[in-house]
PDB file of N, CA and C in Angstrom:
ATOM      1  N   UNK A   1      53.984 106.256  47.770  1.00  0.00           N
ATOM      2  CA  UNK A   1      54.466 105.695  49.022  1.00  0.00           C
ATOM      3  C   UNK A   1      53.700 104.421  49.374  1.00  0.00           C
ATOM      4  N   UNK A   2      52.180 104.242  48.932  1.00  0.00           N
ATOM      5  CA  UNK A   2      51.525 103.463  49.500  1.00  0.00           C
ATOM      6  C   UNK A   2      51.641 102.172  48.534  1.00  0.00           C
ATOM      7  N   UNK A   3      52.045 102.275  47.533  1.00  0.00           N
ATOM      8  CA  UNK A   3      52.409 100.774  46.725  1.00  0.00           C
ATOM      9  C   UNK A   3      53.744 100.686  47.082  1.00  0.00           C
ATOM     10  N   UNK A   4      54.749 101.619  47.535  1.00  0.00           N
ATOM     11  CA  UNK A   4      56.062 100.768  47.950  1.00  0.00           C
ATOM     12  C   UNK A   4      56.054  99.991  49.135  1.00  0.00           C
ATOM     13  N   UNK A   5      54.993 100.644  49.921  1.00  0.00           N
ATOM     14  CA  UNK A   5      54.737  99.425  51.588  1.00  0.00           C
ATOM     15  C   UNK A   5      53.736  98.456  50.822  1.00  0.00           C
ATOM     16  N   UNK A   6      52.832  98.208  49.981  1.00  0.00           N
ATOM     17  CA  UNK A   6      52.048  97.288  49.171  1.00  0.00           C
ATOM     18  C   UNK A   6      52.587  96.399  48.881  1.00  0.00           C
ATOM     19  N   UNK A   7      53.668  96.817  48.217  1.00  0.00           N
ATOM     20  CA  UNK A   7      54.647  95.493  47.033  1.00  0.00           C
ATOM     21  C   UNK A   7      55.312  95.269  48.014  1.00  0.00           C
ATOM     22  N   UNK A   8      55.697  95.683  49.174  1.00  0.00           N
ATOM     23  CA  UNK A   8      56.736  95.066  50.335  1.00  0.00           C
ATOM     24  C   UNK A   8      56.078  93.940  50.821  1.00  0.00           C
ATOM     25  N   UNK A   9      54.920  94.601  51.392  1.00  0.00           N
ATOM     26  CA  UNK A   9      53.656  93.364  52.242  1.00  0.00           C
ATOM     27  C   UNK A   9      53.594  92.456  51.428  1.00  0.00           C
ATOM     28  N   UNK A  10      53.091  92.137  49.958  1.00  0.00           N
ATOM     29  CA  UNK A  10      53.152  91.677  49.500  1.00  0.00           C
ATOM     30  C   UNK A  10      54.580  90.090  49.066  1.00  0.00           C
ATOM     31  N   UNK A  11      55.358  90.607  48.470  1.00  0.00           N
ATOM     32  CA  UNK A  11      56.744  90.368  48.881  1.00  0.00           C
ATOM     33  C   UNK A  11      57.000  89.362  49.744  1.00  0.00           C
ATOM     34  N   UNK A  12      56.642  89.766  51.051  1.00  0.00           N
ATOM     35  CA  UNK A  12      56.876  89.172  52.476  1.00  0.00           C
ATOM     36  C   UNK A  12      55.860  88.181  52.544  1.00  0.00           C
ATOM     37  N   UNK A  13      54.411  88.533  52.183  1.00  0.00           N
ATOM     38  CA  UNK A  13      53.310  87.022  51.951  1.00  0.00           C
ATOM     39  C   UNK A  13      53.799  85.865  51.240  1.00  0.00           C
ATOM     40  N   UNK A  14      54.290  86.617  49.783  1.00  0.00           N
ATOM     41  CA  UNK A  14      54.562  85.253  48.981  1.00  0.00           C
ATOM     42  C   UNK A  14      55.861  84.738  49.580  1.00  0.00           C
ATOM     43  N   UNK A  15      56.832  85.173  49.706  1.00  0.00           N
ATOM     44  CA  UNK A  15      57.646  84.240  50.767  1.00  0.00           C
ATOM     45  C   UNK A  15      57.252  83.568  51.897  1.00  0.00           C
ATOM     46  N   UNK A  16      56.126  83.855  52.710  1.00  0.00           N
ATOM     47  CA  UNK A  16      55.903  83.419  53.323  1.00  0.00           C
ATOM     48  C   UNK A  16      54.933  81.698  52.484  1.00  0.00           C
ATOM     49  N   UNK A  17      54.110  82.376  51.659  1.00  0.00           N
ATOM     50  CA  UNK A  17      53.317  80.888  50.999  1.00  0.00           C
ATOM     51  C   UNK A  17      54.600  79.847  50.286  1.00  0.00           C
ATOM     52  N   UNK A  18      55.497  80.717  49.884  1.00  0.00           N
ATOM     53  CA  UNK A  18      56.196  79.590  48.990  1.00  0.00           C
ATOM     54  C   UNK A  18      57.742  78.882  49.639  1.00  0.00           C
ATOM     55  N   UNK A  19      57.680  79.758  50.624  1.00  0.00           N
ATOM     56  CA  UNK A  19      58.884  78.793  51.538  1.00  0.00           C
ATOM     57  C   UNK A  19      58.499  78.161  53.027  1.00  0.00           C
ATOM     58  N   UNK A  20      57.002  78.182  53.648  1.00  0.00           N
ATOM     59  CA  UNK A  20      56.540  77.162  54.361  1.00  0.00           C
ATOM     60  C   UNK A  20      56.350  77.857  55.205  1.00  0.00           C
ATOM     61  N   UNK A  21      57.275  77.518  56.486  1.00  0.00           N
ATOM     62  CA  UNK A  21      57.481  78.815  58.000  1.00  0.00           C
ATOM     63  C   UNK A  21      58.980  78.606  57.925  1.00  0.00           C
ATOM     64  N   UNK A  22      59.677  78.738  56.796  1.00  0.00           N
ATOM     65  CA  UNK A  22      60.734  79.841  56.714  1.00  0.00           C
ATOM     66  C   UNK A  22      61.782  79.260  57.159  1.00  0.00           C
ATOM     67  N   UNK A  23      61.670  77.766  57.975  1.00  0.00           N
ATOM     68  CA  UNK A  23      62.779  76.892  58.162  1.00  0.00           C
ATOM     69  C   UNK A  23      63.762  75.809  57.127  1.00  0.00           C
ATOM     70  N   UNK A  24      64.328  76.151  56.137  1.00  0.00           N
ATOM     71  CA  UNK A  24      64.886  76.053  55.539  1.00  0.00           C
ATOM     72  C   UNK A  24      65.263  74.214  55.849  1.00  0.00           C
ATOM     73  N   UNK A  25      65.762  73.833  56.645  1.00  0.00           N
ATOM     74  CA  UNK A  25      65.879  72.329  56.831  1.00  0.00           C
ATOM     75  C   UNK A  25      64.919  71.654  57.801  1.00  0.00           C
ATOM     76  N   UNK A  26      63.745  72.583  57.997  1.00  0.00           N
ATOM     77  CA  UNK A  26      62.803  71.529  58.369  1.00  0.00           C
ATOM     78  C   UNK A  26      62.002  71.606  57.152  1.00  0.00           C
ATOM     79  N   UNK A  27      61.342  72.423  56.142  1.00  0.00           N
ATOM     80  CA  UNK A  27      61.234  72.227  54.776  1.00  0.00           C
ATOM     81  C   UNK A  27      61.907  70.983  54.249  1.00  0.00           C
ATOM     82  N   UNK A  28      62.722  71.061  53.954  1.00  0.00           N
ATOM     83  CA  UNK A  28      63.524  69.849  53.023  1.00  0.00           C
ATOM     84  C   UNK A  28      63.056  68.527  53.963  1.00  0.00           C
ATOM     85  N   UNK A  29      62.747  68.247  55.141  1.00  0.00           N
ATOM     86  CA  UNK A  29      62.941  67.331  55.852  1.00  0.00           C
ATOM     87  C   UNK A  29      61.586  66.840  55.736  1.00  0.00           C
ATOM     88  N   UNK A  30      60.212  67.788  55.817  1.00  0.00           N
ATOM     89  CA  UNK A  30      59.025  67.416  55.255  1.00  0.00           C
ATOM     90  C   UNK A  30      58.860  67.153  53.486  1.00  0.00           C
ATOM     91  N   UNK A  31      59.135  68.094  52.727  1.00  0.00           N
ATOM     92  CA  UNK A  31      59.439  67.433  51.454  1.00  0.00           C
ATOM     93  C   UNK A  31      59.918  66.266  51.371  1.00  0.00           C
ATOM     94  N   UNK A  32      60.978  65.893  51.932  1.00  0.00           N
ATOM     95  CA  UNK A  32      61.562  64.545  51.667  1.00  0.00           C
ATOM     96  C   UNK A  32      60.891  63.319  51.836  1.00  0.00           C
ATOM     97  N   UNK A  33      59.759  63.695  52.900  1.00  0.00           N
ATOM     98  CA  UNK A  33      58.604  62.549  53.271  1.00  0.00           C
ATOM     99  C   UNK A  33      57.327  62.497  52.258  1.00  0.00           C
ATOM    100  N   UNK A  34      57.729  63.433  51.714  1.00  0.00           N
ATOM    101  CA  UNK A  34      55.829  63.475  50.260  1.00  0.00           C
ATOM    102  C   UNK A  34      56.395  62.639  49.173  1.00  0.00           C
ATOM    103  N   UNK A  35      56.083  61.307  48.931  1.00  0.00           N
ATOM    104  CA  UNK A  35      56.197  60.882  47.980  1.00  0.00           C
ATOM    105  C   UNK A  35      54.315  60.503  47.249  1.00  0.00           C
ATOM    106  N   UNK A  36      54.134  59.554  46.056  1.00  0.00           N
ATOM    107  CA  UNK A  36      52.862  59.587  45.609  1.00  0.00           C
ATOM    108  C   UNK A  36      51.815  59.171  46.232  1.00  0.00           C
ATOM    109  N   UNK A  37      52.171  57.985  46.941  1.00  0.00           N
ATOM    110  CA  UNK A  37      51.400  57.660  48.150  1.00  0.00           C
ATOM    111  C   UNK A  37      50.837  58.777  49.253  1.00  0.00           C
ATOM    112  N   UNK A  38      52.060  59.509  49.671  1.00  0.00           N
ATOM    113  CA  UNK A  38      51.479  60.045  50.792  1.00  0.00           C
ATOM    114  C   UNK A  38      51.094  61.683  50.169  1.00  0.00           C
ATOM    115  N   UNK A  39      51.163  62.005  48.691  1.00  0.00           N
ATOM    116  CA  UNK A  39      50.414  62.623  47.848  1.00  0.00           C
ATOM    117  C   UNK A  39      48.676  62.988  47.427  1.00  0.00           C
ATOM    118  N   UNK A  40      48.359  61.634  47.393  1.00  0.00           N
ATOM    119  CA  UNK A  40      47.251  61.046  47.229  1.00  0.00           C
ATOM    120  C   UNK A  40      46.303  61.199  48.847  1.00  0.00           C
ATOM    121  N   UNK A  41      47.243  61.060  49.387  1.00  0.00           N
ATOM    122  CA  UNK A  41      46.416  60.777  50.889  1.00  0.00           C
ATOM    123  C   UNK A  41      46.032  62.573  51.435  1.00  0.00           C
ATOM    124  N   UNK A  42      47.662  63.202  50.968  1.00  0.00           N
ATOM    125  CA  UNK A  42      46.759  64.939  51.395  1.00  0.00           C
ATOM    126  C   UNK A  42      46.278  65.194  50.352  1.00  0.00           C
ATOM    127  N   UNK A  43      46.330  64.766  49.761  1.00  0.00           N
ATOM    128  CA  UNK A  43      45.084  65.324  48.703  1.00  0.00           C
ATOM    129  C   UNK A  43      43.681  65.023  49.090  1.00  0.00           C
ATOM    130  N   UNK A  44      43.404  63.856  49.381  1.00  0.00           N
ATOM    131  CA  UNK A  44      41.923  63.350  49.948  1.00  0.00           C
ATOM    132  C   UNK A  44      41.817  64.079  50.898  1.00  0.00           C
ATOM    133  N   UNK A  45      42.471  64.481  51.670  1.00  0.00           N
ATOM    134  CA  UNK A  45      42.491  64.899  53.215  1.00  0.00           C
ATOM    135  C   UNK A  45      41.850  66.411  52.999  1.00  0.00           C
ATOM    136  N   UNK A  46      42.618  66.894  51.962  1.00  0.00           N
ATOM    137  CA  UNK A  46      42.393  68.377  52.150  1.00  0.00           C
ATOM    138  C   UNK A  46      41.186  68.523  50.882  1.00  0.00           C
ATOM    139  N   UNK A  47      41.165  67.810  50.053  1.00  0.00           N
ATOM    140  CA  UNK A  47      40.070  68.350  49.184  1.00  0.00           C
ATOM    141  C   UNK A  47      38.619  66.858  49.881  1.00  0.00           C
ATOM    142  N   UNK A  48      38.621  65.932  50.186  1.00  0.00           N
ATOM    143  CA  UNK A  48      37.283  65.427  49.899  1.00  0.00           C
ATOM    144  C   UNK A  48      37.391  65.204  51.849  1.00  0.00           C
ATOM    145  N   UNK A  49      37.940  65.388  52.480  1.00  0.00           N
ATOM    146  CA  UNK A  49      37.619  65.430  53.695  1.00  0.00           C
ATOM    147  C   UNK A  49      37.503  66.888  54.490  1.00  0.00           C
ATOM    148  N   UNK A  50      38.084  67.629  53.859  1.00  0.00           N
ATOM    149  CA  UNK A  50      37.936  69.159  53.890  1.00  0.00           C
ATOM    150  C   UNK A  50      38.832  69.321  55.761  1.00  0.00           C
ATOM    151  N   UNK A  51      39.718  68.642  55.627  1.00  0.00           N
ATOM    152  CA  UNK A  51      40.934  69.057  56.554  1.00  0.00           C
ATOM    153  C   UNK A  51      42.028  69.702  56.952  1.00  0.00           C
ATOM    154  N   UNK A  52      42.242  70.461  57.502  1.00  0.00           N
ATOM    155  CA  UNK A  52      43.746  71.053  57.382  1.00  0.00           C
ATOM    156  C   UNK A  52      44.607  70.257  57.241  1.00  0.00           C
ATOM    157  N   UNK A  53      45.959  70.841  57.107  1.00  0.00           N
ATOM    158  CA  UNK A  53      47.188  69.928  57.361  1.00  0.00           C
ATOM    159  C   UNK A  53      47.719  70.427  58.667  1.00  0.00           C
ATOM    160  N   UNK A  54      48.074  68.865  59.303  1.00  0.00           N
ATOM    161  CA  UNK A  54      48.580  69.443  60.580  1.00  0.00           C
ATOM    162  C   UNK A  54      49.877  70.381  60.955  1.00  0.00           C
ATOM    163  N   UNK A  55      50.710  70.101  59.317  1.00  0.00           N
ATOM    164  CA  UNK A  55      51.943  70.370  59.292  1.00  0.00           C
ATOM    165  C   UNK A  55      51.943  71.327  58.168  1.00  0.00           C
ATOM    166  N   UNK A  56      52.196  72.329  58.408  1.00  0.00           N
ATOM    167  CA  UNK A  56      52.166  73.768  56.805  1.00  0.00           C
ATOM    168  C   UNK A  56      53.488  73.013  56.011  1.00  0.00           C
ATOM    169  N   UNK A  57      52.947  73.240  54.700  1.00  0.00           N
ATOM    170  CA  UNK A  57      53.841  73.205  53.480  1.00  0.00           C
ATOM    171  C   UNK A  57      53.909  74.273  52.625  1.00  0.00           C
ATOM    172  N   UNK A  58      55.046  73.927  52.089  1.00  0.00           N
ATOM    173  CA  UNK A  58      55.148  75.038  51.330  1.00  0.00           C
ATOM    174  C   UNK A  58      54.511  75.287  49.992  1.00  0.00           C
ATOM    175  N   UNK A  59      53.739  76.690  49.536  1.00  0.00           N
ATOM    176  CA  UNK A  59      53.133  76.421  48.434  1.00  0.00           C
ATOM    177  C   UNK A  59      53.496  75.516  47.245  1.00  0.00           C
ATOM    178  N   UNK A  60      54.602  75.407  46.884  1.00  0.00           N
ATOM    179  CA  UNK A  60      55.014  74.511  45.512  1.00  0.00           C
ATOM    180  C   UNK A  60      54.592  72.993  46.077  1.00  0.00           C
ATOM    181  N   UNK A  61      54.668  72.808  47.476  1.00  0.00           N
ATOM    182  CA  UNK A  61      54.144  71.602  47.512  1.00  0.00           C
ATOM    183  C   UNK A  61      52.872  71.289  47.481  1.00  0.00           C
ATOM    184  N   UNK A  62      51.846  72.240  47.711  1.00  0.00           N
ATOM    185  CA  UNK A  62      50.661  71.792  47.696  1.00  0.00           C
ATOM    186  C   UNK A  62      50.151  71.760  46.508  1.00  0.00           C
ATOM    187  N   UNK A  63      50.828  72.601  45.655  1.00  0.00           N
ATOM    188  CA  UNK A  63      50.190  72.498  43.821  1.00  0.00           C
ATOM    189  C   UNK A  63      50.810  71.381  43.273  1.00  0.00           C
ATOM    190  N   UNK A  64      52.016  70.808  43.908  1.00  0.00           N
ATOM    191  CA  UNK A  64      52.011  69.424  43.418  1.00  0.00           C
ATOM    192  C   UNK A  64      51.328  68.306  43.667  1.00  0.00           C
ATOM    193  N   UNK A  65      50.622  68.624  45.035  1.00  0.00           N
ATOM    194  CA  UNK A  65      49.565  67.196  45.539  1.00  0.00           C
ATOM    195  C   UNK A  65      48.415  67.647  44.809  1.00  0.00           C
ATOM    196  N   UNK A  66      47.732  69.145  44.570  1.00  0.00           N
ATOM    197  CA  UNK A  66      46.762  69.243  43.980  1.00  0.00           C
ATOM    198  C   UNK A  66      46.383  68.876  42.497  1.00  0.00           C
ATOM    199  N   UNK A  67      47.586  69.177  41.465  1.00  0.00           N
ATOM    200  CA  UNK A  67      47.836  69.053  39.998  1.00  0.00           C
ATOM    201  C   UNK A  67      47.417  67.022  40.757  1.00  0.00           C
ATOM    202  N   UNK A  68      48.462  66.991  40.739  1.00  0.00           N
ATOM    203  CA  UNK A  68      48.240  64.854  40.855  1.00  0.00           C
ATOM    204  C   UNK A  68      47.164  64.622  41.434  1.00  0.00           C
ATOM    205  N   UNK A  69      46.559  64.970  42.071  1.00  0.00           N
ATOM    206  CA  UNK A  69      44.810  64.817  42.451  1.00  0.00           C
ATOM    207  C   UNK A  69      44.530  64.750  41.501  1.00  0.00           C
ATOM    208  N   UNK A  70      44.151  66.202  41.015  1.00  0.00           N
ATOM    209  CA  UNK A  70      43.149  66.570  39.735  1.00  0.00           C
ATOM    210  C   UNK A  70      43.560  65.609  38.626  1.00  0.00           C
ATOM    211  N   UNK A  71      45.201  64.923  38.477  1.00  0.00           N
ATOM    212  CA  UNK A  71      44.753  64.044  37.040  1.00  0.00           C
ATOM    213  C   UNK A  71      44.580  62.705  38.111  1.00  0.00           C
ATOM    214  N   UNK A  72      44.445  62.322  38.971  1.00  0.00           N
ATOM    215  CA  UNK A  72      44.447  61.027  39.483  1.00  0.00           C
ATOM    216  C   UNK A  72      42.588  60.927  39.393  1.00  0.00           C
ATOM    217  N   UNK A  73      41.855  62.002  39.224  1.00  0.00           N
ATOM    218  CA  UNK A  73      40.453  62.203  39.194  1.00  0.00           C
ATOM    219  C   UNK A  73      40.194  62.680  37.835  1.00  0.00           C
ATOM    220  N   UNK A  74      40.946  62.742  37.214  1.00  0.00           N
ATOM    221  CA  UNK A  74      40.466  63.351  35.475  1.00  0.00           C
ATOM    222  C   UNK A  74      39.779  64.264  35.463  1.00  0.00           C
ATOM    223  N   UNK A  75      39.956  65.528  36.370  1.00  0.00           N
ATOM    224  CA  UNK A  75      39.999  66.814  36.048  1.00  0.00           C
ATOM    225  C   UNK A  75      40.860  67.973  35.498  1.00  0.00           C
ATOM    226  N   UNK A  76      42.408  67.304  35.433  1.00  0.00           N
ATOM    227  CA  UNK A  76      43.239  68.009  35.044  1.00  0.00           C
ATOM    228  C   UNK A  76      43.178  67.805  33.379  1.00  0.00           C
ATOM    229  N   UNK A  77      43.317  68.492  32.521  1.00  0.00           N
ATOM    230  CA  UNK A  77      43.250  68.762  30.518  1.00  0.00           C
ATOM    231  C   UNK A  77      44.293  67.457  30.684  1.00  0.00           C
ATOM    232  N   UNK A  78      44.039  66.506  29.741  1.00  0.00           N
ATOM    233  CA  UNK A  78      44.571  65.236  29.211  1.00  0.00           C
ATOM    234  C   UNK A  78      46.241  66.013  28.180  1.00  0.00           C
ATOM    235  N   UNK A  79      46.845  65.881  28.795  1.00  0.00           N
ATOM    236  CA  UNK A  79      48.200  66.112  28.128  1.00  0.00           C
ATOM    237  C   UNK A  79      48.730  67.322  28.166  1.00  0.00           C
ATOM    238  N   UNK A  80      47.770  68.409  29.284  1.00  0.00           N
ATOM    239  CA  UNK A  80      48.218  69.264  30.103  1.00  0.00           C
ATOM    240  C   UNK A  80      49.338  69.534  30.977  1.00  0.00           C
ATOM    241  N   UNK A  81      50.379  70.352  31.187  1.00  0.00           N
ATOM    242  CA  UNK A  81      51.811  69.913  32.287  1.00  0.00           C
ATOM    243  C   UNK A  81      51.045  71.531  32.838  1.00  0.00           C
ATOM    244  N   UNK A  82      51.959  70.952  34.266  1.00  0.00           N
ATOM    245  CA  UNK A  82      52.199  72.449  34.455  1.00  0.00           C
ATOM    246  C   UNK A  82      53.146  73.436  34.380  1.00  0.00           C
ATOM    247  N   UNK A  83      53.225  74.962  34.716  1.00  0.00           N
ATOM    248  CA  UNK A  83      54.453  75.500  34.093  1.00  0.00           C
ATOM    249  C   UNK A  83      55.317  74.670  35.296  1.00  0.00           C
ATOM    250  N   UNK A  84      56.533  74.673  34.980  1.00  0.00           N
ATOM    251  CA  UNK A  84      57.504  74.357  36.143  1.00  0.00           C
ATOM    252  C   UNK A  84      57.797  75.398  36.912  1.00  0.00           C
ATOM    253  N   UNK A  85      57.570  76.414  36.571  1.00  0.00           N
ATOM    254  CA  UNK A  85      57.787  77.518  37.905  1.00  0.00           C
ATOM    255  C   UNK A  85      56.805  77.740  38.564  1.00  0.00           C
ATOM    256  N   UNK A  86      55.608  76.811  38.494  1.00  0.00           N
ATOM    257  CA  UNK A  86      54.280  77.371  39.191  1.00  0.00           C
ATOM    258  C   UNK A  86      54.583  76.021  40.369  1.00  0.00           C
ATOM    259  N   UNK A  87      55.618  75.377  40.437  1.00  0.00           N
ATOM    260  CA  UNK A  87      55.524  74.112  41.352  1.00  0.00           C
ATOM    261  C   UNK A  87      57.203  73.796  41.377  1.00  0.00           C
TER     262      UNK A  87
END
């Protein structure tokens, strides 16, 4: 009983990390504003200024500002991708 309410809770988190707060066209409407420029900038923000974001994103977006950090700093493996379902 106690892993079927587990994997539920569960379930309900990762939807919650990977679709934002769950607004479906205000999502798309912030995505639509992250291009490399303003990539680069939450990236500084959140890794070397150690800031929140004022505005939640959705997980696939933040592993895309993070992956382009890490090679814009040559920490990411030289000819490394990521999976495409992890972003």
């Amino acid at each position: 009983m106690s892993q079927e309410i587990g994997l539920a809770y569960w379930e309900q988190r990762r939807k919650a990390w990977t679709t934002g707060n769950g607004a479906p066209m205000h999502n798309q409407a912030i995505l639509a504003k992250i291009n490399d420029r303003s990539m680069d900038r939450i990236y500084d923000m959140l890794v070397h200024q150690r800031r929140e974001l004022s505005t939640p994103l959705p997980l696939s977006a933040v592993i895309k500002v993070i992956v382009k950090g890490w090679k814009r700093e040559g920490t990411w493996p030289e000819g490394m991708e990521a999976p495409p379902d992890s972003h």
